[in-house]
Protein backbone atom coordinates (compact mmCIF):
# COMPACT_ATOMS: atom_id res chain seq x y z
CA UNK A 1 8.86 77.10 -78.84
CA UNK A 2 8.03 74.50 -75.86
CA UNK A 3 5.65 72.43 -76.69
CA UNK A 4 5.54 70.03 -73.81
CA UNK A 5 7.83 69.85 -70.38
CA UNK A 6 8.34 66.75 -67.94
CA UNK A 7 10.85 65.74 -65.12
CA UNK A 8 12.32 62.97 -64.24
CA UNK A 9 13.05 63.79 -60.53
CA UNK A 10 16.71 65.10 -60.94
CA UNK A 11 16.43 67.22 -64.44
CA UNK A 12 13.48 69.15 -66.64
CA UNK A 13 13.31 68.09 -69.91
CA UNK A 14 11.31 69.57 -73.09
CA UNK A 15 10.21 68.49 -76.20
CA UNK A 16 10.39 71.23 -78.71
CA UNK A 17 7.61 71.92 -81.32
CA UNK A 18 10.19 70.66 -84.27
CA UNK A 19 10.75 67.45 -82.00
CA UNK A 20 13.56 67.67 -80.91
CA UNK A 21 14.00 67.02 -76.97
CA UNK A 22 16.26 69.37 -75.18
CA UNK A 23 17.14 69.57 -71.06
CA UNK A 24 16.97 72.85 -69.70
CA UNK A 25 19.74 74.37 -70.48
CA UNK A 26 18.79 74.08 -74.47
CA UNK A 27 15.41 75.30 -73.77
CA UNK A 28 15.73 78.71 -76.20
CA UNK A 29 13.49 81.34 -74.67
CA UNK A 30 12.26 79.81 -71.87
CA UNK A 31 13.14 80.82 -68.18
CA UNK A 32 14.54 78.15 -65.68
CA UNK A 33 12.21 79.33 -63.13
CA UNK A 34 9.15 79.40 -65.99
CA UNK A 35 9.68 75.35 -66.67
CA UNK A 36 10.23 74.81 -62.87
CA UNK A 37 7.23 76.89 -61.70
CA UNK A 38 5.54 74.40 -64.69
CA UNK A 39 6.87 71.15 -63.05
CA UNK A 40 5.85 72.18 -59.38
CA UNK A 41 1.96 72.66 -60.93
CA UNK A 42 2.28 69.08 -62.50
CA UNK A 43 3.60 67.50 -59.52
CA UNK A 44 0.97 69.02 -57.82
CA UNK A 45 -1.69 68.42 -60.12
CA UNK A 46 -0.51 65.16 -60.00
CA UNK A 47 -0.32 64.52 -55.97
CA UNK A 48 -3.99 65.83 -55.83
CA UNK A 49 -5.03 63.58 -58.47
CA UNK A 50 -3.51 60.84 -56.51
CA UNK A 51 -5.29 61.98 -52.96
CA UNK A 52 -8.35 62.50 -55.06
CA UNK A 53 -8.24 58.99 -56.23
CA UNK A 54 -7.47 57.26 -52.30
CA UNK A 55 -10.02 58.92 -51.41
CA UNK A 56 -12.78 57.73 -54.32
CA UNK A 57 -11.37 54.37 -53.87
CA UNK A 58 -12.65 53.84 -50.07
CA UNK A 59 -15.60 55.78 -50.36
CA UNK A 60 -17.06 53.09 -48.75
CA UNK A 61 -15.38 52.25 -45.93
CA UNK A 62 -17.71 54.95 -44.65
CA UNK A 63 -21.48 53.56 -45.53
CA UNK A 64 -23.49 51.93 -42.58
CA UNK A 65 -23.41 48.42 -44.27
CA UNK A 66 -19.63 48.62 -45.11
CA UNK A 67 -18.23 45.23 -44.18
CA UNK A 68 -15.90 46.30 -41.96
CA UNK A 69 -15.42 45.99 -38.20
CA UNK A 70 -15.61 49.55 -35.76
CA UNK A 71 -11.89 49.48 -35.66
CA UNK A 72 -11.49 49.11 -39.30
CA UNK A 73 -13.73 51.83 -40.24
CA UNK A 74 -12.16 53.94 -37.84
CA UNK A 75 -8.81 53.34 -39.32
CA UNK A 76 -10.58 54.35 -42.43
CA UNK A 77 -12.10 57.81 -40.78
CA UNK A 78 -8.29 58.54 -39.90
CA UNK A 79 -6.50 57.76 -43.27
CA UNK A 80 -8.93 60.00 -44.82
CA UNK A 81 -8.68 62.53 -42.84
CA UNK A 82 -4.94 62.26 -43.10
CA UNK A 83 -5.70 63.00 -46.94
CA UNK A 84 -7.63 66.01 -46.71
CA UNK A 85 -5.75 67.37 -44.55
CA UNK A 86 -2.51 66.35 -46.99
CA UNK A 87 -4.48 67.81 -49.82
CA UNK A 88 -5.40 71.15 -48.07
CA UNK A 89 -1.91 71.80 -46.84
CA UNK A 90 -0.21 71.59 -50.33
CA UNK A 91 -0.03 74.77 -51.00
CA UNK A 92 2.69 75.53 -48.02
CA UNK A 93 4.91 72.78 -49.42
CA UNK A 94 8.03 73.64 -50.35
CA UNK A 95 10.05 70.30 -51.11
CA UNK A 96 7.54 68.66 -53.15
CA UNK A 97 9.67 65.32 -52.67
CA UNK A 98 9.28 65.65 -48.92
CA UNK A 99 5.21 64.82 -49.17
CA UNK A 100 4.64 61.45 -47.62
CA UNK A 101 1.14 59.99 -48.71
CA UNK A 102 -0.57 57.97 -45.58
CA UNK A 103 -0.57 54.17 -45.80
CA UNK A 104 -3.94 52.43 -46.36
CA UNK A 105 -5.55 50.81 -43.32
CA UNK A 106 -4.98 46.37 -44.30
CA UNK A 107 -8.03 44.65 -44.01
């Protein structure tokens, strides 16, 4: 039985319940598409985390006493908005590795 499954961007990989770690093609009773349909919700899990924490971390860029200049909070409004609209729109991806994350305004 699979106990846990991770990829390391070219092949899946699982670690079976005795231990030992097998690639795909030794996973015993578990569907390619099963582990891959696994991986995608990771990734994906994982991108949202990742958009979820960008935006917690300038959550205040956008209070009234921020100390940042018009432009740079503005630059701020747009990289957010970048990421929700990134995060709402993952569901249509279908190359996972084509998702390019929006630079960070420098200040």
């Amino acid at each position: 039985m699979l106990n846990k499954i991770s990829y390391n961007g070219t092949d899946y990989y699982g670690v079976m319940e005795d231990g030992f770690y097998a690639n795909e093609r030794f996973i015993a009773g578990v569907p390619l598409e099963a582990i891959k349909s696994e991986f995608r919700r990771i990734d994906l899990d994982t991108i949202t985390n990742n958009i979820d924490s960008r935006l917690s971390s300038t959550d205040w860029t956008q209070f009234a006493d921020a100390p940042l200049t018009t432009q740079q909070k503005q630059e701020y409004v747009e990289y957010r908005k970048k990421l929700v609209e990134l995060k709402q729109s993952l569901h249509n991806v279908t190359d996972l590795a084509s998702i390019k994350l929006p630079l960070a305004p420098q200040i």
